[in-house]
PDB file of N, CA and C in Angstrom:
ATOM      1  N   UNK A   1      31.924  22.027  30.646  1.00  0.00           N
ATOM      2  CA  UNK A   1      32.685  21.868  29.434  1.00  0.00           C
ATOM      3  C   UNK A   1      32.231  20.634  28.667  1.00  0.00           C
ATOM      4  N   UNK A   2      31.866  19.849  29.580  1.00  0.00           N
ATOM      5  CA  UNK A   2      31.541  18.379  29.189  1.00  0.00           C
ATOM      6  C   UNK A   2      30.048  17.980  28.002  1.00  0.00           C
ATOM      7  N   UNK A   3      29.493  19.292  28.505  1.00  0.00           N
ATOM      8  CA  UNK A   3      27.798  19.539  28.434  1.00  0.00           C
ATOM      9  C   UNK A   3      28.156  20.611  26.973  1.00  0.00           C
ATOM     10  N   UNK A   4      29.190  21.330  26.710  1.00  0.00           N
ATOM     11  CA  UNK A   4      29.359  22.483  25.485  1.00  0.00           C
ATOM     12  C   UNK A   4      29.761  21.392  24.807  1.00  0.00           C
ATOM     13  N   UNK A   5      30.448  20.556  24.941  1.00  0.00           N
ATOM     14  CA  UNK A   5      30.997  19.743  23.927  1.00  0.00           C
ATOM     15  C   UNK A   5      30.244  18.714  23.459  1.00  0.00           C
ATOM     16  N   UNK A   6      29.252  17.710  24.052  1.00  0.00           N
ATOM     17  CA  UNK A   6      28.410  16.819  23.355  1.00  0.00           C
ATOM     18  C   UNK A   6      27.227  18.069  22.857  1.00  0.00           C
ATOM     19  N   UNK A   7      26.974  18.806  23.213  1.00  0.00           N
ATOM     20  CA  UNK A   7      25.956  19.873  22.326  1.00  0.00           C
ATOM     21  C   UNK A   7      26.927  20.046  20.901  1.00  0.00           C
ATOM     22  N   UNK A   8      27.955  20.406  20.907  1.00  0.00           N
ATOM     23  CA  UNK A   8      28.519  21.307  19.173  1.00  0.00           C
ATOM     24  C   UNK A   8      28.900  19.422  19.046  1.00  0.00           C
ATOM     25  N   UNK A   9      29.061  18.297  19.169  1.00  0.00           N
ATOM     26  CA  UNK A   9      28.847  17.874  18.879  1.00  0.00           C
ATOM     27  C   UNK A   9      27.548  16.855  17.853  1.00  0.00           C
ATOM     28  N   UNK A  10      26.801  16.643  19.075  1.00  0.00           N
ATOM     29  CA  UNK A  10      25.493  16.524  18.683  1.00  0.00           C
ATOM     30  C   UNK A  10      25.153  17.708  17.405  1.00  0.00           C
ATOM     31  N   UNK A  11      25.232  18.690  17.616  1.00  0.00           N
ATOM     32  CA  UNK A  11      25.113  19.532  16.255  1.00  0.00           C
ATOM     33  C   UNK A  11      25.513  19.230  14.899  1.00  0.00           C
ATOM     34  N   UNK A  12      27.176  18.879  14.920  1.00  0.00           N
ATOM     35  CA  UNK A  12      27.676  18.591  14.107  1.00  0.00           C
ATOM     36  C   UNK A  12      27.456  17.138  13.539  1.00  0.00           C
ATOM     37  N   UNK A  13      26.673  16.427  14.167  1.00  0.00           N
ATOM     38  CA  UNK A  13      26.062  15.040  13.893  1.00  0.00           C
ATOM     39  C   UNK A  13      24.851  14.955  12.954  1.00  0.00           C
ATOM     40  N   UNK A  14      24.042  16.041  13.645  1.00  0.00           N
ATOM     41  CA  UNK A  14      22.803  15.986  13.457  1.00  0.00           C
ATOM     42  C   UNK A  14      22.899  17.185  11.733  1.00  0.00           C
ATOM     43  N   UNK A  15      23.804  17.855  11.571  1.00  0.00           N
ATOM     44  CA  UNK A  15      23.390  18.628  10.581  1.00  0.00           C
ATOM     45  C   UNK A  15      24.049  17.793   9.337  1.00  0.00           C
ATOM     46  N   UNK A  16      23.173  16.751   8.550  1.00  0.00           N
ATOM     47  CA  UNK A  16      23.985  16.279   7.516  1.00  0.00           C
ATOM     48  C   UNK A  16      23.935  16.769   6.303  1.00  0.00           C
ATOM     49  N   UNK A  17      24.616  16.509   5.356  1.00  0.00           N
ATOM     50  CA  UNK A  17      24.471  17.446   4.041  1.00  0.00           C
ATOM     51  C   UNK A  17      22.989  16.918   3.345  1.00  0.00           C
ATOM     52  N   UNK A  18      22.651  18.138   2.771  1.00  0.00           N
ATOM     53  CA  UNK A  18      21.203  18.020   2.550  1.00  0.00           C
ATOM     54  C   UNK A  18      21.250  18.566   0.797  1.00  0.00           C
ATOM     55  N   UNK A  19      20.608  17.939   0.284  1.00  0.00           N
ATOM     56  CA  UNK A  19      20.390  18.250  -1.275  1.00  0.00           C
ATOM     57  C   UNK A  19      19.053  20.026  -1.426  1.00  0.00           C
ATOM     58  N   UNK A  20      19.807  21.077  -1.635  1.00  0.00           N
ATOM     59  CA  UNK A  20      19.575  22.039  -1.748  1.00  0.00           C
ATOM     60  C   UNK A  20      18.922  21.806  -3.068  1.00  0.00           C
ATOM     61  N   UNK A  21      17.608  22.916  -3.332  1.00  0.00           N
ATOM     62  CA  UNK A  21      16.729  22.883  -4.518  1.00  0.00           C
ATOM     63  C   UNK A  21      16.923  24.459  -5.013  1.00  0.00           C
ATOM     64  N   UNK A  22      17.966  24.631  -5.645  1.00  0.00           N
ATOM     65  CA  UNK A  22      18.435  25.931  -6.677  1.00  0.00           C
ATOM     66  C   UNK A  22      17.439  26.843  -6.727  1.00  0.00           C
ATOM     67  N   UNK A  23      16.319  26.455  -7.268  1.00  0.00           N
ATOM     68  CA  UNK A  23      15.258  27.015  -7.791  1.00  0.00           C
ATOM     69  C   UNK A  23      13.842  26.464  -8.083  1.00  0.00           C
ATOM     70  N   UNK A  24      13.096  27.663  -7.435  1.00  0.00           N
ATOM     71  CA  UNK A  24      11.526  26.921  -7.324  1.00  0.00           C
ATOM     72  C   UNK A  24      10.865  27.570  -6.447  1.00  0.00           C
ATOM     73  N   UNK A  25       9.419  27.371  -7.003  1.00  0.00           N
ATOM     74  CA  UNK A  25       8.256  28.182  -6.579  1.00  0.00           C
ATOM     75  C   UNK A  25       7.093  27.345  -6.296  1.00  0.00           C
ATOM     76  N   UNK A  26       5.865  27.525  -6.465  1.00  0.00           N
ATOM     77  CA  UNK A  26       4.578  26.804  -5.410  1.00  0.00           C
ATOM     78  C   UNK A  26       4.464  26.150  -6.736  1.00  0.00           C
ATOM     79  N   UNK A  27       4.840  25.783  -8.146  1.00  0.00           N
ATOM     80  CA  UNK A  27       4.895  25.272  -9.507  1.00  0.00           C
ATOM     81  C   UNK A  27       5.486  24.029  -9.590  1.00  0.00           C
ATOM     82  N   UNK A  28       6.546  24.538  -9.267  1.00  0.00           N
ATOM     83  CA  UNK A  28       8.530  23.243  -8.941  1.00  0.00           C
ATOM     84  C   UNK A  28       9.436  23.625  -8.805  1.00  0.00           C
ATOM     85  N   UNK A  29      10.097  23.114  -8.996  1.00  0.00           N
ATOM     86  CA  UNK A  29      11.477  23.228  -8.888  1.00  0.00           C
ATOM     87  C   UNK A  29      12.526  22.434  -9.782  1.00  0.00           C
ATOM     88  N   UNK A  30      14.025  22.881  -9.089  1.00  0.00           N
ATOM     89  CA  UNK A  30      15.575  21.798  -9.836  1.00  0.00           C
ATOM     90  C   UNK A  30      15.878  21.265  -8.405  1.00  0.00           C
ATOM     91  N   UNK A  31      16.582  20.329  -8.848  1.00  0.00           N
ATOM     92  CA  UNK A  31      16.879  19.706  -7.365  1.00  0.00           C
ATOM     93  C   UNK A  31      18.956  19.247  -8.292  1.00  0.00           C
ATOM     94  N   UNK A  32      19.911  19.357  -8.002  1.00  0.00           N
ATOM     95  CA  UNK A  32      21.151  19.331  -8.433  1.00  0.00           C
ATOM     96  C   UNK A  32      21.468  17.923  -8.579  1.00  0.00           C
ATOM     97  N   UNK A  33      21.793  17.092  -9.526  1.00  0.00           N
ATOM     98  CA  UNK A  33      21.709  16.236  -9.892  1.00  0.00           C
ATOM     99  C   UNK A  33      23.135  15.453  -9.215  1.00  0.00           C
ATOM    100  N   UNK A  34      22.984  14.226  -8.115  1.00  0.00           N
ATOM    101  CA  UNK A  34      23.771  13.469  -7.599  1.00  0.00           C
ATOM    102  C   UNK A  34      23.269  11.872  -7.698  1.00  0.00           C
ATOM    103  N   UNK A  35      23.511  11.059  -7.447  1.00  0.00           N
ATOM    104  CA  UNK A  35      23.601   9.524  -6.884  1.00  0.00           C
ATOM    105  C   UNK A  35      22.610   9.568  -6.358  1.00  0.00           C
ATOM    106  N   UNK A  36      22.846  10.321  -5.099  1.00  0.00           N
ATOM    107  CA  UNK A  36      22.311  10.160  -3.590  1.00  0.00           C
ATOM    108  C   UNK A  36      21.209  11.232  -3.946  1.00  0.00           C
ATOM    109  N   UNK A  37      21.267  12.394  -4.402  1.00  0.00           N
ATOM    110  CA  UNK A  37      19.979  13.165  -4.505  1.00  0.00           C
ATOM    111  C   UNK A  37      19.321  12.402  -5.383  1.00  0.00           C
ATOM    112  N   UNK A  38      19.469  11.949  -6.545  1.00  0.00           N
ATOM    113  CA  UNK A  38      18.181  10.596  -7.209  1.00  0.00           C
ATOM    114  C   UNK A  38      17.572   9.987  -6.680  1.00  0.00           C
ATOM    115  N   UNK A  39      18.556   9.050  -5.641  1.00  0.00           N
ATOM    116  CA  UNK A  39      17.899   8.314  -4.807  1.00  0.00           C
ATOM    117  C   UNK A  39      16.839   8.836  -3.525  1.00  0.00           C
ATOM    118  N   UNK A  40      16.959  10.358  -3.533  1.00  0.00           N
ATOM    119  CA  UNK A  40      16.289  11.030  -2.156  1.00  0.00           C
ATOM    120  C   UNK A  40      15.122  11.994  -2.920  1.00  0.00           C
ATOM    121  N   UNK A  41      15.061  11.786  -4.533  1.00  0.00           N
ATOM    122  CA  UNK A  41      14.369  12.785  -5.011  1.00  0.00           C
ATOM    123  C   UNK A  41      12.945  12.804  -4.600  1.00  0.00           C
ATOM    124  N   UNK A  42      12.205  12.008  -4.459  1.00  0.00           N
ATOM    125  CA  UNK A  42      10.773  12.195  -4.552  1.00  0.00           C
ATOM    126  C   UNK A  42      11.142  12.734  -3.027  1.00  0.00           C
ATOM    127  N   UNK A  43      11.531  12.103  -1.518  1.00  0.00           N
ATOM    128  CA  UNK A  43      11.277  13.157  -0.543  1.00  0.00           C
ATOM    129  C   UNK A  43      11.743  14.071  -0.792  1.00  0.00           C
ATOM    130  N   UNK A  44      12.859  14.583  -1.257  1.00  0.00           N
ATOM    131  CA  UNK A  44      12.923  16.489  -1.278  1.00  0.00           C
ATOM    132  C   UNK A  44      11.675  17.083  -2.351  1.00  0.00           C
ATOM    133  N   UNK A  45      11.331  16.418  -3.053  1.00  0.00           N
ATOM    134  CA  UNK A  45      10.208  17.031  -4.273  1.00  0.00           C
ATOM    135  C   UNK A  45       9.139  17.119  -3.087  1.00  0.00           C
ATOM    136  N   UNK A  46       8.508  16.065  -2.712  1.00  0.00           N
ATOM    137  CA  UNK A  46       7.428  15.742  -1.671  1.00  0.00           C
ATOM    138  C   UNK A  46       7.366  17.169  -0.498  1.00  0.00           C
ATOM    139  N   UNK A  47       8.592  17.002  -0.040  1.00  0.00           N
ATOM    140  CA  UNK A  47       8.961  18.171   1.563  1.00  0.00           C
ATOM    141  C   UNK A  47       8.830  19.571   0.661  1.00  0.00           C
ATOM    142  N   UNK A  48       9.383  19.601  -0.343  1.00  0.00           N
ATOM    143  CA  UNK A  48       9.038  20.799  -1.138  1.00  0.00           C
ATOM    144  C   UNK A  48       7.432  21.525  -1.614  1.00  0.00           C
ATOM    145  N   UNK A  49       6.682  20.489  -2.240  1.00  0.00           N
ATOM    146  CA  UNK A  49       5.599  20.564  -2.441  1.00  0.00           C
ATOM    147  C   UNK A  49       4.820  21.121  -1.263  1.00  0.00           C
ATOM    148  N   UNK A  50       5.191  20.371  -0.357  1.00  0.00           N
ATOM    149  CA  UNK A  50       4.039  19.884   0.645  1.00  0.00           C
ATOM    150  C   UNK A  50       3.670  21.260   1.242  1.00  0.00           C
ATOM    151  N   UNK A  51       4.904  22.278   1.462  1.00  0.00           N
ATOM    152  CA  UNK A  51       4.702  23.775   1.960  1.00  0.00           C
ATOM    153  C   UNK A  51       3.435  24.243   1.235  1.00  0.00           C
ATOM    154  N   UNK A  52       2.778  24.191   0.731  1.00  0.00           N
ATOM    155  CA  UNK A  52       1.855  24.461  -0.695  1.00  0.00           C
ATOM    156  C   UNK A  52       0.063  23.684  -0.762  1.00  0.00           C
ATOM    157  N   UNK A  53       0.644  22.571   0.279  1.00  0.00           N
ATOM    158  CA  UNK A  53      -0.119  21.303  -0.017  1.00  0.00           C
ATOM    159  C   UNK A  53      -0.670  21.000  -1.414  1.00  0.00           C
ATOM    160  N   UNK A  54       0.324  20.415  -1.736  1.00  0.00           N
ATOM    161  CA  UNK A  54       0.602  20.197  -3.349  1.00  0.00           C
ATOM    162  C   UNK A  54       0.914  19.142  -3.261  1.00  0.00           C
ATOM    163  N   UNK A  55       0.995  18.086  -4.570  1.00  0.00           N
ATOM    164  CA  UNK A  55       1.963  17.065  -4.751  1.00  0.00           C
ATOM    165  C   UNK A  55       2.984  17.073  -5.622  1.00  0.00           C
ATOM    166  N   UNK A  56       3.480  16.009  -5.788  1.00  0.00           N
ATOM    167  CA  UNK A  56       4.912  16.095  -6.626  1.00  0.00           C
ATOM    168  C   UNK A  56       4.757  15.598  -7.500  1.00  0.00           C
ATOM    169  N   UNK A  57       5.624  15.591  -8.954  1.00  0.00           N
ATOM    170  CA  UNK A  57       6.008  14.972  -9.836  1.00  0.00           C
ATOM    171  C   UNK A  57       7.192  15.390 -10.381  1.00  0.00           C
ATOM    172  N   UNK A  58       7.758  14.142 -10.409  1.00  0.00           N
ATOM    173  CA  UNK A  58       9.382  14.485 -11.289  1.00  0.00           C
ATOM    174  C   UNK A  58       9.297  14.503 -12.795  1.00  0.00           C
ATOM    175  N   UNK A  59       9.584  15.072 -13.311  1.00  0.00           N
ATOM    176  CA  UNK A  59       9.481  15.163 -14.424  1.00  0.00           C
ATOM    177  C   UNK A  59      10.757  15.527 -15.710  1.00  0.00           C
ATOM    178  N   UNK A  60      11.971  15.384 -14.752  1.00  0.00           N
ATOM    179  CA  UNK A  60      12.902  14.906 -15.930  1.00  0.00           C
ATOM    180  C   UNK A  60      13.813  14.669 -15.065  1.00  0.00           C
ATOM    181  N   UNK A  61      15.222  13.573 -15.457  1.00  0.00           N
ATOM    182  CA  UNK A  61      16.620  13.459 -14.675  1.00  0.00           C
ATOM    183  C   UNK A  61      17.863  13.315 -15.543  1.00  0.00           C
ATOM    184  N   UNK A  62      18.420  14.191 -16.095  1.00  0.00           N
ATOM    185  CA  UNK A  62      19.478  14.336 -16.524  1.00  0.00           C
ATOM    186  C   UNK A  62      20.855  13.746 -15.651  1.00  0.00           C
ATOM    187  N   UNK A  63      21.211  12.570 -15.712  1.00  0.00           N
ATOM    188  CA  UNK A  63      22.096  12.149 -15.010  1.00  0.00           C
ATOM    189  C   UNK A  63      23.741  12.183 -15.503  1.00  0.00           C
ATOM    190  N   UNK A  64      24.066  13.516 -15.518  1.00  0.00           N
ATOM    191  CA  UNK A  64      25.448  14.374 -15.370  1.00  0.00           C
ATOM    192  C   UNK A  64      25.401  14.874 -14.031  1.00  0.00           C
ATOM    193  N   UNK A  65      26.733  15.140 -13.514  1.00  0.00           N
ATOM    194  CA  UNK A  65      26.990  16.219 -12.259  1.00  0.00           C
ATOM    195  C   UNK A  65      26.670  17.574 -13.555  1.00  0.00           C
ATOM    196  N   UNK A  66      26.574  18.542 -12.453  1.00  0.00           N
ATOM    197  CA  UNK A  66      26.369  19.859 -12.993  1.00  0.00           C
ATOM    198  C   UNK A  66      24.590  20.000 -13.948  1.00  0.00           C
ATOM    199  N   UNK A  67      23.795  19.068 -14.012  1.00  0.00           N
ATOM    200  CA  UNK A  67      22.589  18.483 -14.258  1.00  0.00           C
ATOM    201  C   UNK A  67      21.622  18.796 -12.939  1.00  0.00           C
ATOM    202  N   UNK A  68      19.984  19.002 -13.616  1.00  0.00           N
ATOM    203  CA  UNK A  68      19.544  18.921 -12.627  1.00  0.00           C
ATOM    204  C   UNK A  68      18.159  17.443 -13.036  1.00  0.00           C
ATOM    205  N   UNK A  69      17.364  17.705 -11.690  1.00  0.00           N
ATOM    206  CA  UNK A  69      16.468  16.511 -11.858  1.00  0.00           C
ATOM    207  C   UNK A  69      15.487  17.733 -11.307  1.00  0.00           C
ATOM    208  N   UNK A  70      14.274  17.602 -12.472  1.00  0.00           N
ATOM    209  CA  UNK A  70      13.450  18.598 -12.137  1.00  0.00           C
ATOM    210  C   UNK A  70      11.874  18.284 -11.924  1.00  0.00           C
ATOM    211  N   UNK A  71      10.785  18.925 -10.947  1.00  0.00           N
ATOM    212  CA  UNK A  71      10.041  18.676 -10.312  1.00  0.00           C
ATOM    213  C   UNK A  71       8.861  19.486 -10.215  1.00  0.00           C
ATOM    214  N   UNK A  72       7.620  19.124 -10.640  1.00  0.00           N
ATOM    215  CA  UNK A  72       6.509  19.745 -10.688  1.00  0.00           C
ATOM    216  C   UNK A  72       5.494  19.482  -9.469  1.00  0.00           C
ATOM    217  N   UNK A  73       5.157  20.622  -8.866  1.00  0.00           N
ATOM    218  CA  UNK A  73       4.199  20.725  -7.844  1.00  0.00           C
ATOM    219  C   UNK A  73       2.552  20.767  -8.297  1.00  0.00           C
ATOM    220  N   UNK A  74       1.861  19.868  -8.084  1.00  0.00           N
ATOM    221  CA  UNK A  74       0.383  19.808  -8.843  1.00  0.00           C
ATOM    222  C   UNK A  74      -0.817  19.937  -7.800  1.00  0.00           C
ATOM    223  N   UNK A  75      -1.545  20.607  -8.170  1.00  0.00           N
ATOM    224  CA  UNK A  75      -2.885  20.221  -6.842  1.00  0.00           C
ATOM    225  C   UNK A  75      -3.219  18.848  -6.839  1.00  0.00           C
ATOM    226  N   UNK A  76      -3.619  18.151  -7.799  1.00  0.00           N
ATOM    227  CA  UNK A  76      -3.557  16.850  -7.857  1.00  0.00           C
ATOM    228  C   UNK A  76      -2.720  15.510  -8.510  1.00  0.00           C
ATOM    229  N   UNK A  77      -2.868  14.370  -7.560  1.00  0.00           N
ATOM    230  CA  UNK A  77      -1.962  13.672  -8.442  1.00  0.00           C
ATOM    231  C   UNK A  77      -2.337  13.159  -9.840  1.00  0.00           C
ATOM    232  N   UNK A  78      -3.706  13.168  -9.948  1.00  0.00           N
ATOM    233  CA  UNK A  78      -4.317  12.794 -10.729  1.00  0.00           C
ATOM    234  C   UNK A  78      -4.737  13.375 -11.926  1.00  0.00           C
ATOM    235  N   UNK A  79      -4.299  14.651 -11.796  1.00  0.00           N
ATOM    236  CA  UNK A  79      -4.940  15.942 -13.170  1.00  0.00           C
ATOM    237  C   UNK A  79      -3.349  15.428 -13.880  1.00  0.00           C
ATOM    238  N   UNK A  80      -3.478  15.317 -15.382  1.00  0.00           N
ATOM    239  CA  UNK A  80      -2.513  15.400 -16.849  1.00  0.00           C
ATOM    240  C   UNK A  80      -1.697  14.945 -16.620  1.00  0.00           C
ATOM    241  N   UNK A  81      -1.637  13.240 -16.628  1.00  0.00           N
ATOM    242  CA  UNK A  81      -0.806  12.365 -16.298  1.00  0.00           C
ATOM    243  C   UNK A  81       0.072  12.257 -17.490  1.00  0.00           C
ATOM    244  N   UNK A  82       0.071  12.063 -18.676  1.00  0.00           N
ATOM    245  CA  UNK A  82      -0.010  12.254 -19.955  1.00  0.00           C
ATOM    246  C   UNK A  82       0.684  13.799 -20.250  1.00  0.00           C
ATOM    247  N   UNK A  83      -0.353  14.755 -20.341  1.00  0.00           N
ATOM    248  CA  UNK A  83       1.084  15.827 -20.449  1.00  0.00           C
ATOM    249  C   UNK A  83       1.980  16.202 -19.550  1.00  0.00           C
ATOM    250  N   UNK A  84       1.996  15.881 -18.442  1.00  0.00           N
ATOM    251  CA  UNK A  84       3.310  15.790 -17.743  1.00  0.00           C
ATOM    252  C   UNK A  84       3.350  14.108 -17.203  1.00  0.00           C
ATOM    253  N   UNK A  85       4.423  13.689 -17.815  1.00  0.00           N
ATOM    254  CA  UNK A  85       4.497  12.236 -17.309  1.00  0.00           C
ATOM    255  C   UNK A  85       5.559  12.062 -16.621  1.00  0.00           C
ATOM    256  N   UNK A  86       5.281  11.220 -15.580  1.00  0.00           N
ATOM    257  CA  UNK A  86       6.233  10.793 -14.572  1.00  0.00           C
ATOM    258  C   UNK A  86       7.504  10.351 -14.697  1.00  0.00           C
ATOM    259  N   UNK A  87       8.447  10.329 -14.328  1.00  0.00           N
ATOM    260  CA  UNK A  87       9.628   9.954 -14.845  1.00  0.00           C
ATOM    261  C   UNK A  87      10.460   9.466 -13.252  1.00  0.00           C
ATOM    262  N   UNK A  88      10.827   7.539 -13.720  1.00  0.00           N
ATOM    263  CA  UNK A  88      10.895   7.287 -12.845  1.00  0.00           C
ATOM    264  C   UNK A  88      13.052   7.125 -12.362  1.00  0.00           C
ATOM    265  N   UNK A  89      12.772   7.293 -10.903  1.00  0.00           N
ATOM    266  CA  UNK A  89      14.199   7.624 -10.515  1.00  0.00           C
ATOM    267  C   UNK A  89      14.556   6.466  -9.715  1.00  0.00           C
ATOM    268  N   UNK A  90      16.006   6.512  -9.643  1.00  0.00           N
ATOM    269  CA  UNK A  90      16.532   5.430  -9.221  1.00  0.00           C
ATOM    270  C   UNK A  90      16.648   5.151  -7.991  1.00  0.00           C
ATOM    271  N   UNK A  91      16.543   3.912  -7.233  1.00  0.00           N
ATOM    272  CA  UNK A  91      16.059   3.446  -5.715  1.00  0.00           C
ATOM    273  C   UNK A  91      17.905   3.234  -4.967  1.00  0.00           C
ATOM    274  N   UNK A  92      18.585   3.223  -5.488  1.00  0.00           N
ATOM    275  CA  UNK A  92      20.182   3.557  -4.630  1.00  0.00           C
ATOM    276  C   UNK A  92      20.785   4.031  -5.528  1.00  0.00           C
ATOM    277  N   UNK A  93      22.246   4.008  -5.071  1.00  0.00           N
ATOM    278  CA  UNK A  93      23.372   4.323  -5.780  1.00  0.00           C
ATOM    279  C   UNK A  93      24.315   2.946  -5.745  1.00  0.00           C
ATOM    280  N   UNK A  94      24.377   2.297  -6.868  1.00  0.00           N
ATOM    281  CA  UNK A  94      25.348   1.404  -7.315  1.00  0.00           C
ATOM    282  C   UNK A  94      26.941   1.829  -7.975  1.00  0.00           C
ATOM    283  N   UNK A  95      27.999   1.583  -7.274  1.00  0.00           N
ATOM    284  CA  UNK A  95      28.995   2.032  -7.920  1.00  0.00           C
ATOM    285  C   UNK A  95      30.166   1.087  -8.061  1.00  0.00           C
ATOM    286  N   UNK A  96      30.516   0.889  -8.405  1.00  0.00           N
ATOM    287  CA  UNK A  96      31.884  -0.257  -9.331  1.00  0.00           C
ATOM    288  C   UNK A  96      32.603  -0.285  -8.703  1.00  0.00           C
ATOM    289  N   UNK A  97      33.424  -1.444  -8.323  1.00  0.00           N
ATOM    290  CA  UNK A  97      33.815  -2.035  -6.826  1.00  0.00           C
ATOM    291  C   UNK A  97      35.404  -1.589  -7.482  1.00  0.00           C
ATOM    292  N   UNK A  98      35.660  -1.118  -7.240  1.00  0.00           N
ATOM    293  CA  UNK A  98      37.424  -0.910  -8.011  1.00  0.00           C
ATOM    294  C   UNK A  98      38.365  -1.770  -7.301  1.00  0.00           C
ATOM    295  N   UNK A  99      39.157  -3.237  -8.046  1.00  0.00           N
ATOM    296  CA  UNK A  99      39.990  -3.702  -7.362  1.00  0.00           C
ATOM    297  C   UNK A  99      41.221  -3.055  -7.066  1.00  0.00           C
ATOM    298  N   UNK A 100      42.061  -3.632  -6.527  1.00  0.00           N
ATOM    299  CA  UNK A 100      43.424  -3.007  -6.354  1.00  0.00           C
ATOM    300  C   UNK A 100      44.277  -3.210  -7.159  1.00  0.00           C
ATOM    301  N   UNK A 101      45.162  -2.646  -7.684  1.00  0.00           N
ATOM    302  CA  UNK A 101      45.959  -2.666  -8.259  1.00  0.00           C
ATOM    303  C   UNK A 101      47.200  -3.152  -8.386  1.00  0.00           C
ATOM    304  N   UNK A 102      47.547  -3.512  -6.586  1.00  0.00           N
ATOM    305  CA  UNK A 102      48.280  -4.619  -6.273  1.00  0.00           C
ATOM    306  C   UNK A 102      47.887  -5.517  -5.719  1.00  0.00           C
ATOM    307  N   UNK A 103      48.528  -6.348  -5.972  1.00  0.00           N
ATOM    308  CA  UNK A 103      47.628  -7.992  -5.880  1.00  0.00           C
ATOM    309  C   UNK A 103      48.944  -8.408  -4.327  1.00  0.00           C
ATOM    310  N   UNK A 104      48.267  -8.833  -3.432  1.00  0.00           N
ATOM    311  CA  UNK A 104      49.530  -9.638  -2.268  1.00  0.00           C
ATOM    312  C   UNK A 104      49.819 -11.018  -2.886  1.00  0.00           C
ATOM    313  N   UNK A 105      51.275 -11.266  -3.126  1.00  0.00           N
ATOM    314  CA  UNK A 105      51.265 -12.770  -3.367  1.00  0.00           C
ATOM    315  C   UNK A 105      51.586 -13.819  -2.019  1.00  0.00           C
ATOM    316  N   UNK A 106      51.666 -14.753  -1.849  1.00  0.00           N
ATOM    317  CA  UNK A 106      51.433 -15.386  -0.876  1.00  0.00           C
ATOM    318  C   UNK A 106      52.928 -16.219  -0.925  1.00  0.00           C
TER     319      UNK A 106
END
């Protein structure tokens, strides 16, 4: 029992939420526009590509929920830098410390 339970554990550890890519082919893709998926975009573009052995480029980020951040798969990194230009994404998620609303007086 001991051995079923750290397994569906361990499972439930190990499966974390993962930024799903809507749509896309050996070309690119959308990747659903979050915080945390910005910050994870080039590896899901990259892990995406790579099925292909391709590289990546992001190439737009609409930063709304319900938005996507979208991604071009290239044979090289180096072919039409210029007509498709890179577009660069953000390295965390910063969010606004919200104080409280009640204050303790002393």
């Amino acid at each position: 029992m001991r051995v079923l339970f750290s397994l569906l554990t361990l499972l439930l550890i190990s499966s974390g939420a993962q930024a799903q890519i809507y749509r896309g082919n050996d070309t690119g893709g959308i990747i659903p526009w979050s915080c945390e998926n910005e910050a994870e975009a080039h590896m899901i573009a990259a892990a995406y590509c790579a099925r292909w052995d391709k590289y990546h480029r992001i190439t737009s980020v609409h930063r709304r929920y319900g938005d996507f951040i979208a991604f071009n798969c290239l044979w090289s990194p180096y072919k039409n830098p210029y007509a498709l230009p890179a577009v660069h994404t953000r390295a965390s998620c910063a969010y606004q410390r919200l104080y409280p609303r009640v204050r303790v007086l002393n």
